[in-house]
C-alpha atoms as a PDB file:
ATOM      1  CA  UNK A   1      16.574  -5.559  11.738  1.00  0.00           C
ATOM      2  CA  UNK A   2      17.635  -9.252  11.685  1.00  0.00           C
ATOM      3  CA  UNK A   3      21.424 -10.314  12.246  1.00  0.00           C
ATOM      4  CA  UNK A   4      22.472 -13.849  12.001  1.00  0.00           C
ATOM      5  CA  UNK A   5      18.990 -15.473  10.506  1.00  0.00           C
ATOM      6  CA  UNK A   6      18.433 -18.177   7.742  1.00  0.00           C
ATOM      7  CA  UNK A   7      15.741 -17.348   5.235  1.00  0.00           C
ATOM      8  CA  UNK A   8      15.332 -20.927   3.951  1.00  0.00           C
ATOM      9  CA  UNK A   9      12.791 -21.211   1.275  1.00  0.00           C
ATOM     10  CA  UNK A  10      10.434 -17.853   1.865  1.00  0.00           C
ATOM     11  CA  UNK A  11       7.409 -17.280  -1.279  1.00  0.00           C
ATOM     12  CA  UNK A  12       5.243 -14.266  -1.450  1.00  0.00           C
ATOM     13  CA  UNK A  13       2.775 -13.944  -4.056  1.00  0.00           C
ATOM     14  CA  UNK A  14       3.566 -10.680  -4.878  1.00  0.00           C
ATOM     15  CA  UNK A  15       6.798  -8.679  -3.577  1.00  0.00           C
ATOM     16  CA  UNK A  16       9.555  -9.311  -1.407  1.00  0.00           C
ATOM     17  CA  UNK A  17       9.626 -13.306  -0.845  1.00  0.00           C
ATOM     18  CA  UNK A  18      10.724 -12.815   2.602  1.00  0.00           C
ATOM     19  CA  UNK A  19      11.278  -9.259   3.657  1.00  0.00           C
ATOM     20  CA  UNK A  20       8.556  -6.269   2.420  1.00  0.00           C
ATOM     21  CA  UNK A  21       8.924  -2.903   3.482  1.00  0.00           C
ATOM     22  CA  UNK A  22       7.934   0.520   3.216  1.00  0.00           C
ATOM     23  CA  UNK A  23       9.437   3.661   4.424  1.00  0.00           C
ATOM     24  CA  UNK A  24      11.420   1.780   6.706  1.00  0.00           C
ATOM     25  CA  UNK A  25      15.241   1.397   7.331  1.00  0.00           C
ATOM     26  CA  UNK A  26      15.669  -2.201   7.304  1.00  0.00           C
ATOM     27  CA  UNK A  27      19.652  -3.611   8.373  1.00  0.00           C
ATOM     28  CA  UNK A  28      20.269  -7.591   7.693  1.00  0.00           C
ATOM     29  CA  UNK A  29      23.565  -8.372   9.314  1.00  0.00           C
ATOM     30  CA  UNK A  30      25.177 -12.047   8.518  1.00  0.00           C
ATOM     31  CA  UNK A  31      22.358 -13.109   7.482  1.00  0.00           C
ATOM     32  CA  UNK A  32      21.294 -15.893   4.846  1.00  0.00           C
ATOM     33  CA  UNK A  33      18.540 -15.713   1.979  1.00  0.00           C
ATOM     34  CA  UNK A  34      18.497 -19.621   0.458  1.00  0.00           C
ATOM     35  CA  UNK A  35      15.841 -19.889  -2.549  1.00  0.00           C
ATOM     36  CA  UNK A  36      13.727 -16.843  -1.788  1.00  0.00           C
ATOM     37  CA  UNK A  37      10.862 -16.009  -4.178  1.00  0.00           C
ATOM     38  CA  UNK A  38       7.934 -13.602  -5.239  1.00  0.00           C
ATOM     39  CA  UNK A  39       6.141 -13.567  -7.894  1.00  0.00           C
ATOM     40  CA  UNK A  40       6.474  -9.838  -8.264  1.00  0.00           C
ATOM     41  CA  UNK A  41       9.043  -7.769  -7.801  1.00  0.00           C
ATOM     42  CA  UNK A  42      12.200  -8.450  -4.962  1.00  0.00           C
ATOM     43  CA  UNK A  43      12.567 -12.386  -4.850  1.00  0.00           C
ATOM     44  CA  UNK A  44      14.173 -12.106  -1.328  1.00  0.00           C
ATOM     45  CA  UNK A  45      13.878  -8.168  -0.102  1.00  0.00           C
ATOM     46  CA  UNK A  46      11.460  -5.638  -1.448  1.00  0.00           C
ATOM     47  CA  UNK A  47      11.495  -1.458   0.128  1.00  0.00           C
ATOM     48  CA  UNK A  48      10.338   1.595  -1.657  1.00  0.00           C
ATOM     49  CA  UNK A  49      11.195   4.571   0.833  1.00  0.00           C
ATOM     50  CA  UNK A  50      13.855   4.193   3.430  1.00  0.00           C
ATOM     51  CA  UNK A  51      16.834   2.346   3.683  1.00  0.00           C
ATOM     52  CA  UNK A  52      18.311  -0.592   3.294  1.00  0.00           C
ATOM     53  CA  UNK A  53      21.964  -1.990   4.970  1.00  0.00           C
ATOM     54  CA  UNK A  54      23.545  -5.725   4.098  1.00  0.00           C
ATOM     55  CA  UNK A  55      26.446  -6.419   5.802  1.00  0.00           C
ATOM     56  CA  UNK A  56      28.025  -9.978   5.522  1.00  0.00           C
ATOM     57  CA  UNK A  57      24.658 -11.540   3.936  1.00  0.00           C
ATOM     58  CA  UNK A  58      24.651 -14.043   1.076  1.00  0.00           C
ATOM     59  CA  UNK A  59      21.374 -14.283  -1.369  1.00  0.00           C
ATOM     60  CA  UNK A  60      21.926 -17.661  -3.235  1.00  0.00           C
ATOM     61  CA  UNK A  61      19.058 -18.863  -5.391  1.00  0.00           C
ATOM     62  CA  UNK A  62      16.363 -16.196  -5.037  1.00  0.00           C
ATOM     63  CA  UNK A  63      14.052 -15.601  -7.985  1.00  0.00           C
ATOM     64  CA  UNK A  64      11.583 -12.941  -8.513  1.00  0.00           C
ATOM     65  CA  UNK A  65       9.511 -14.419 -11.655  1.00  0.00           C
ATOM     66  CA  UNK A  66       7.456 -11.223 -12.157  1.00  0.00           C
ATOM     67  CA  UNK A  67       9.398  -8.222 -11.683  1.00  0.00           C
ATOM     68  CA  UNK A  68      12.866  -6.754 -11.420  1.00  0.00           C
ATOM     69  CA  UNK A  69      15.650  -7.533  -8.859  1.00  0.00           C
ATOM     70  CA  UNK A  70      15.632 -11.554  -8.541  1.00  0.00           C
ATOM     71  CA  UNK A  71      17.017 -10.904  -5.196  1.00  0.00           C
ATOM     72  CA  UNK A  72      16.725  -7.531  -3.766  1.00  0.00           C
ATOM     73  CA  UNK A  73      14.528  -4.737  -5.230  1.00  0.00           C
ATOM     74  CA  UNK A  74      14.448  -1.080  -4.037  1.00  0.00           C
ATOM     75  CA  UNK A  75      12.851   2.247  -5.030  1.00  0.00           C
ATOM     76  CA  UNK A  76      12.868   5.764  -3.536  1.00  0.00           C
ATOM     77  CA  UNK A  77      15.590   4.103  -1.223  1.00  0.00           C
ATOM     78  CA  UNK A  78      18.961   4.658  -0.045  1.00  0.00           C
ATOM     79  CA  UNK A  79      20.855   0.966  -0.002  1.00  0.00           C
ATOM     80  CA  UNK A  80      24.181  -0.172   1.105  1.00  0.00           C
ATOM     81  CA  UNK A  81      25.710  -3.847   0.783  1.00  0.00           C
ATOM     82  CA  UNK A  82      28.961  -4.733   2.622  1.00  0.00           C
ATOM     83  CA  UNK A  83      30.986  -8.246   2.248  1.00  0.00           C
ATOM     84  CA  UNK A  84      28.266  -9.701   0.641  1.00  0.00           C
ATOM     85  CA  UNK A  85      27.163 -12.440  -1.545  1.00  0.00           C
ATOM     86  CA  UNK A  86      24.716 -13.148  -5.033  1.00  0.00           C
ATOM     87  CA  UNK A  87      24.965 -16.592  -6.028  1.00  0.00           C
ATOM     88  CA  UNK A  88      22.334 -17.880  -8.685  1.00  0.00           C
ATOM     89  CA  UNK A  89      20.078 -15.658  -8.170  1.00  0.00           C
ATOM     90  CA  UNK A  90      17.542 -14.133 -11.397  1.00  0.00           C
ATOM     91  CA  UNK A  91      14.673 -12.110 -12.529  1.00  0.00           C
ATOM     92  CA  UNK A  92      13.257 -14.957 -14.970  1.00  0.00           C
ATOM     93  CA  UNK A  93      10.321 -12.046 -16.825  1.00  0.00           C
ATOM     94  CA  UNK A  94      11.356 -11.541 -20.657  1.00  0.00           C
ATOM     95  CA  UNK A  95      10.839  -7.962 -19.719  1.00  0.00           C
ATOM     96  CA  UNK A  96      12.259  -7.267 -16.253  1.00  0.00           C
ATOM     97  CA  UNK A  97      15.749  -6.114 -15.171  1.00  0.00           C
ATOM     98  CA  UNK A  98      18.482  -6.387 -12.587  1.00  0.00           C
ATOM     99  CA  UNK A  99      18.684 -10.839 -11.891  1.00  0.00           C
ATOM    100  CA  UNK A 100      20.662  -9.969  -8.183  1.00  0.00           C
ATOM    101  CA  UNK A 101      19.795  -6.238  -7.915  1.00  0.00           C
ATOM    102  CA  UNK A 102      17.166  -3.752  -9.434  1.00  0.00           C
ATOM    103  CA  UNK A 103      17.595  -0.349  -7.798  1.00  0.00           C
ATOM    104  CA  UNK A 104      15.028   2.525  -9.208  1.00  0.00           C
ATOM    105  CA  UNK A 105      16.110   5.948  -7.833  1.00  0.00           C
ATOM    106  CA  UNK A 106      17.918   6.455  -4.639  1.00  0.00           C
ATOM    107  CA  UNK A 107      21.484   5.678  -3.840  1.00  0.00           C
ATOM    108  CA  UNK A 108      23.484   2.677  -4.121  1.00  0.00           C
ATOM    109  CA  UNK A 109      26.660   1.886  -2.763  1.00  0.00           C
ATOM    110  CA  UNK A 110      28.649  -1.417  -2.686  1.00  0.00           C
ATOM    111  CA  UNK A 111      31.612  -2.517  -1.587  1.00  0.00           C
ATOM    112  CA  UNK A 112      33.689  -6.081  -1.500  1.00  0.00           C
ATOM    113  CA  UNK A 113      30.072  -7.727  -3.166  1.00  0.00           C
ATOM    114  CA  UNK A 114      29.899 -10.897  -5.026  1.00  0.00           C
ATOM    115  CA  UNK A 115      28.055 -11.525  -8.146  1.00  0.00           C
ATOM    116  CA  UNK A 116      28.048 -14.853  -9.668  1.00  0.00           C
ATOM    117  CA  UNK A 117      25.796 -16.429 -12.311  1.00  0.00           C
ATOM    118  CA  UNK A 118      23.171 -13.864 -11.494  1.00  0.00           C
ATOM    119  CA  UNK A 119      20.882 -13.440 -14.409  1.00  0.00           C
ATOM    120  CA  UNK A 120      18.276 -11.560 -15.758  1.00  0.00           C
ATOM    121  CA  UNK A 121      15.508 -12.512 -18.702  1.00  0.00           C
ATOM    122  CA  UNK A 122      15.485  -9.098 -20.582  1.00  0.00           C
ATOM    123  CA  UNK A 123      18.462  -7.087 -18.899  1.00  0.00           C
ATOM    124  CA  UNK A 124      21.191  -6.589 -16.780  1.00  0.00           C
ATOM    125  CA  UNK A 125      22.330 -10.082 -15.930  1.00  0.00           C
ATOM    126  CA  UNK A 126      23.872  -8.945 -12.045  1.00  0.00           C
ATOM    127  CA  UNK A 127      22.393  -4.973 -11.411  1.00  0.00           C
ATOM    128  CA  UNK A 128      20.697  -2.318 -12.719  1.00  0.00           C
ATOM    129  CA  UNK A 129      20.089   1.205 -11.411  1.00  0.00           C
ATOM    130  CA  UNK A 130      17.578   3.560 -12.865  1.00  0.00           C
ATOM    131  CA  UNK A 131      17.089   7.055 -12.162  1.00  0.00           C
ATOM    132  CA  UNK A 132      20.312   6.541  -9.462  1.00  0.00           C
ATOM    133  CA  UNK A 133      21.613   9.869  -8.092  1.00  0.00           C
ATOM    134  CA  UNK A 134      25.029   8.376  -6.854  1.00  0.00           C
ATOM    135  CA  UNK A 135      26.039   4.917  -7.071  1.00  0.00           C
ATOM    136  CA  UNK A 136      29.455   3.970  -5.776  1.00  0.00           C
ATOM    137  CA  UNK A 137      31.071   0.307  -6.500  1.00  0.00           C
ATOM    138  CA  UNK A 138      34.413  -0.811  -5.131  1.00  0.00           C
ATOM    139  CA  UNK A 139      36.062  -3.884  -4.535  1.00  0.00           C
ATOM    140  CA  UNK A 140      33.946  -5.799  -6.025  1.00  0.00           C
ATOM    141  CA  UNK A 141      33.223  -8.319  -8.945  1.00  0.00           C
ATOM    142  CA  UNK A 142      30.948  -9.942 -11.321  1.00  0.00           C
ATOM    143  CA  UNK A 143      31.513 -13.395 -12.610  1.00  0.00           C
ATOM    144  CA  UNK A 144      29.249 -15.584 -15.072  1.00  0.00           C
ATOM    145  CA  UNK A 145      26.441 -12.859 -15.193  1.00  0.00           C
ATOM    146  CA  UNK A 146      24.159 -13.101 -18.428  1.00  0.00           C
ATOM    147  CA  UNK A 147      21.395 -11.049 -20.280  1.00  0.00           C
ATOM    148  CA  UNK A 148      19.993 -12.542 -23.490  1.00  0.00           C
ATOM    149  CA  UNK A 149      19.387  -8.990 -24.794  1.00  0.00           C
ATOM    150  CA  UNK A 150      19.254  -5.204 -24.662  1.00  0.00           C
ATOM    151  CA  UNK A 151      22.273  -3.061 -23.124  1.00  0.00           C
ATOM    152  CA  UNK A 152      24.750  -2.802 -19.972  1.00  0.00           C
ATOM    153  CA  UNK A 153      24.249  -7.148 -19.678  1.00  0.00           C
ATOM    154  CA  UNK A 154      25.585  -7.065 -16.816  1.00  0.00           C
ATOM    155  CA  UNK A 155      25.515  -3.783 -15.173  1.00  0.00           C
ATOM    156  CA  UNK A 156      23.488  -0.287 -15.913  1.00  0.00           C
ATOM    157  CA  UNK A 157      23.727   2.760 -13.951  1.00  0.00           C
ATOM    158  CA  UNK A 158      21.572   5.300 -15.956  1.00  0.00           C
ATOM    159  CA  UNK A 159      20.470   8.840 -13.944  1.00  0.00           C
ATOM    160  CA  UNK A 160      18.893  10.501 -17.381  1.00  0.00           C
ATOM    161  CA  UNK A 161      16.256  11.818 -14.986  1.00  0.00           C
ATOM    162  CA  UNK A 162      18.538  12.965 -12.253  1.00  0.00           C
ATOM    163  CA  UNK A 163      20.542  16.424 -11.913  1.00  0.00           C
ATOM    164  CA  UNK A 164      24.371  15.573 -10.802  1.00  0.00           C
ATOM    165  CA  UNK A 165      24.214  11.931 -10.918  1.00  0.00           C
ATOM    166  CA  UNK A 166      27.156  10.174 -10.173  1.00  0.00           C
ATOM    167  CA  UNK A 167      28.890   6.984 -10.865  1.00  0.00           C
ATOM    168  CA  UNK A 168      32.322   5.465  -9.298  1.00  0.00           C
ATOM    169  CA  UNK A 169      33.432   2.033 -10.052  1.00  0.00           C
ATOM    170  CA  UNK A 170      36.994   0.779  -8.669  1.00  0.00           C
ATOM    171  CA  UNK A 171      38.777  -2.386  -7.573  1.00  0.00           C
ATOM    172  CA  UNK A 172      35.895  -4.274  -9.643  1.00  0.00           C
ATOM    173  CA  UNK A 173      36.512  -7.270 -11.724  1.00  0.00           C
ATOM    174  CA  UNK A 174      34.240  -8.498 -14.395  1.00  0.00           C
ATOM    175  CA  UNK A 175      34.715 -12.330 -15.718  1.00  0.00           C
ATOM    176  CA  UNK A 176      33.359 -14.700 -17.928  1.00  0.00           C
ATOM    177  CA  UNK A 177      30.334 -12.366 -18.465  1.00  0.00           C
ATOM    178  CA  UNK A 178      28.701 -12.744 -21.453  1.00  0.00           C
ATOM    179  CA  UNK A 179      26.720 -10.350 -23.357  1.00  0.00           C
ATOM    180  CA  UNK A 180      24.436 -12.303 -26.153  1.00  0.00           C
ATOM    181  CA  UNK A 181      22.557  -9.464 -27.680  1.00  0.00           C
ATOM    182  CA  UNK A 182      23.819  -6.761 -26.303  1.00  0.00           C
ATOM    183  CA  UNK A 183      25.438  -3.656 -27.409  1.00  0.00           C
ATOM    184  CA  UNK A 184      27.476  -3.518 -24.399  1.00  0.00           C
ATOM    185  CA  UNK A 185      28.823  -4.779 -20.903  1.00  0.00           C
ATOM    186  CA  UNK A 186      28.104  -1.978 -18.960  1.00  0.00           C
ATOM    187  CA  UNK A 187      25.590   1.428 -20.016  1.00  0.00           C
ATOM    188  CA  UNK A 188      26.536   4.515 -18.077  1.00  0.00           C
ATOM    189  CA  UNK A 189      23.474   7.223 -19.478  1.00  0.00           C
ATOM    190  CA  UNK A 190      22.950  10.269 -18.278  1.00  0.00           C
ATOM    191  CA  UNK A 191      25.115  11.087 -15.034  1.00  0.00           C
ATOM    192  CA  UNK A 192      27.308  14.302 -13.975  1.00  0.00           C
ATOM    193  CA  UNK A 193      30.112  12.469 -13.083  1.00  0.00           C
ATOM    194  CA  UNK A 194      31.349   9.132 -14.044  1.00  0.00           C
ATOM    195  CA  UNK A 195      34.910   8.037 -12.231  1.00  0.00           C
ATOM    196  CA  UNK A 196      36.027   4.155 -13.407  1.00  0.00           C
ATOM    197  CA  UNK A 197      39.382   3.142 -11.962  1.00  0.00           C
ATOM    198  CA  UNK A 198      41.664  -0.271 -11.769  1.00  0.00           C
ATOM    199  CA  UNK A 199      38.845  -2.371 -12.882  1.00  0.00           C
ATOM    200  CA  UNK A 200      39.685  -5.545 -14.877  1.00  0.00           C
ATOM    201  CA  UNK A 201      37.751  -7.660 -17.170  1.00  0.00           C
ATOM    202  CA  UNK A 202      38.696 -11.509 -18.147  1.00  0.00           C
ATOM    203  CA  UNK A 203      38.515 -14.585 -19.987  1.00  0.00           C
ATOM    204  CA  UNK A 204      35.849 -14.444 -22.316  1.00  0.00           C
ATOM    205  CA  UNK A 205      34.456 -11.031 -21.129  1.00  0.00           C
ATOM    206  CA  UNK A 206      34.862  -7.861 -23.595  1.00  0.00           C
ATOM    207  CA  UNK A 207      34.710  -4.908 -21.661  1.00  0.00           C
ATOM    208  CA  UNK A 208      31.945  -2.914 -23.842  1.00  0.00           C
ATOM    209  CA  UNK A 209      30.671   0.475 -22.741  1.00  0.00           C
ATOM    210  CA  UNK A 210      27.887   2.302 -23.968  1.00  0.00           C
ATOM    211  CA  UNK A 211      28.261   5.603 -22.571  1.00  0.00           C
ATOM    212  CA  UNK A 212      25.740   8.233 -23.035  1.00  0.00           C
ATOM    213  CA  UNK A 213      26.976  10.865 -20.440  1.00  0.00           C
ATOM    214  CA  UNK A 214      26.809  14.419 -19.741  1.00  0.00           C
ATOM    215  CA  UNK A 215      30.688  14.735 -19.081  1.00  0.00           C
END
C-alpha cells in the first residue's frame, strides 16, 4: 500500500513503470503518478490476480508504448478507483487498447473519475474492459478522449466470454470526444445486463453505441 506518495518520472522496461504486481491487493491512497512509463503493458500500475483500490490518486502523463492501459493495466483482477484523476495519459502501440485504463477480466468499478485527453493508438481512447464480469461507472466523465480507429473510441465494456456480465453507467458525462474511424462512442458486446442512466454527451461528441448484447 502507499498513501500520499509522488511517483515522479518511474520507467520499467517491460510492465508497470512504477508499481508491478501479482496476486496481490495493492491500495494507492492520494497518491500521484507524474510521467510514468513501461515499455510493455501498465505505464504507471501493472497486477494480474488480486486487487487493486485508487482512492484520491491522479495519473497525469503516463505512457505504456508497448501494451494496453497507458496508465493502469489489470487482468484476473478485481479494481476500484475513487475521486480520481487521468490526465494525458496513452497507450501509443497501433495495436493496443485502453490509453488511461485496460482492464482484461475481473471487475471494475468507478466512481467520481476523471478522464481527460487520454488516448489510445488502435482503441478505446480513455478505457476498455475485456472479458469484464461487472463493471459499474457513476459519476463520472470523459472529456477530449480519442481513438484513430476501430469501435467504443472511447469506452468498451465487452463480457462475450463471460456468463451474466453486467454493465451500469450513470451520472457520466462524455465531451468533446471524438471518434475518427470508429463505428461508435461506446461498444457494449456481450453482457447479461446493461443499465445506462442520466448520462450526457456534449459539444462535438455524438453519443454512438454499438450494442451487441444478450438483453
Amino acid at each position: 500500500s502507499a498513501s500520499h506518495v509522488v511517483f515522479d518520472g518511474c520507467g520499467a522496461d517491460g510492465d508497470g513503470g512504477a508499481v508491478e504486481a501479482n496476486a496481490s491487493e495493492v491500495r494507492l491512497d492520494e497518491c500521484s503518478f507524474q510521467g510514468a512509463r513501461a515499455t510493455g503493458a501498465g505505464g504507471a500500475v501493472f497486477l494480474r490476480g488480486g486487487r487493486l483500490d485508487v482512492a484520491g490518486t491522479r495519473f497525469e502523463g503516463c505512457v505504456a508504448s508497448g501494451g494496453a492501459g497507458g496508465a493502469v493495466y489489470s487482468e484476473d483482477a478485481a479494481v476500484t478507483i475513487a475521486a480520481s484523476t487521468f490526465a494525458d495519459c496513452e497507450a501509443t502501440s497501433p495495436t493496443h487498447t485502453g490509453g488511461a485504463i485496460n482492464l482484461r477480466r475481473g471487475a471494475l468499478r468507478l466512481d467520481g473519475v476523471d478522464f481527460l485527453r487520454c488516448r489510445a493508438g488502435f482503441e478505446n481512447g480513455a478505457l476498455a474492459a475485456w472479458d469484464a464480469d461487472n463493471v459499474t461507472i457513476s459519476d463520472s466523465s470523459f472529456t477530449d478522449c480519442t481513438a484513430p480507429r476501430g469501435q467504443g473510441a472511447v469506452l468498451v465494456v465487452d463480457g462475450r466470454n463471460v456468463k451474466g456480465g453486467k454493465a451500469t453507467i450513470s451520472g457520466t458525462r462524455f465531451e468533446n470526444c471524438v471518434v475518427d474511424r470508429a463505428s461508435s462512442l461506446l461498444t457494449i458486446a456481450d453482457l447479461e445486463t446493461l443499465t445506462f442512466v442520466d448520462n450526457v454527451a456534449t459539444e462535438n461528441t455524438a453519443l454512438r453505441f454499438l450494442i451487441l448484447t444478450k438483453l
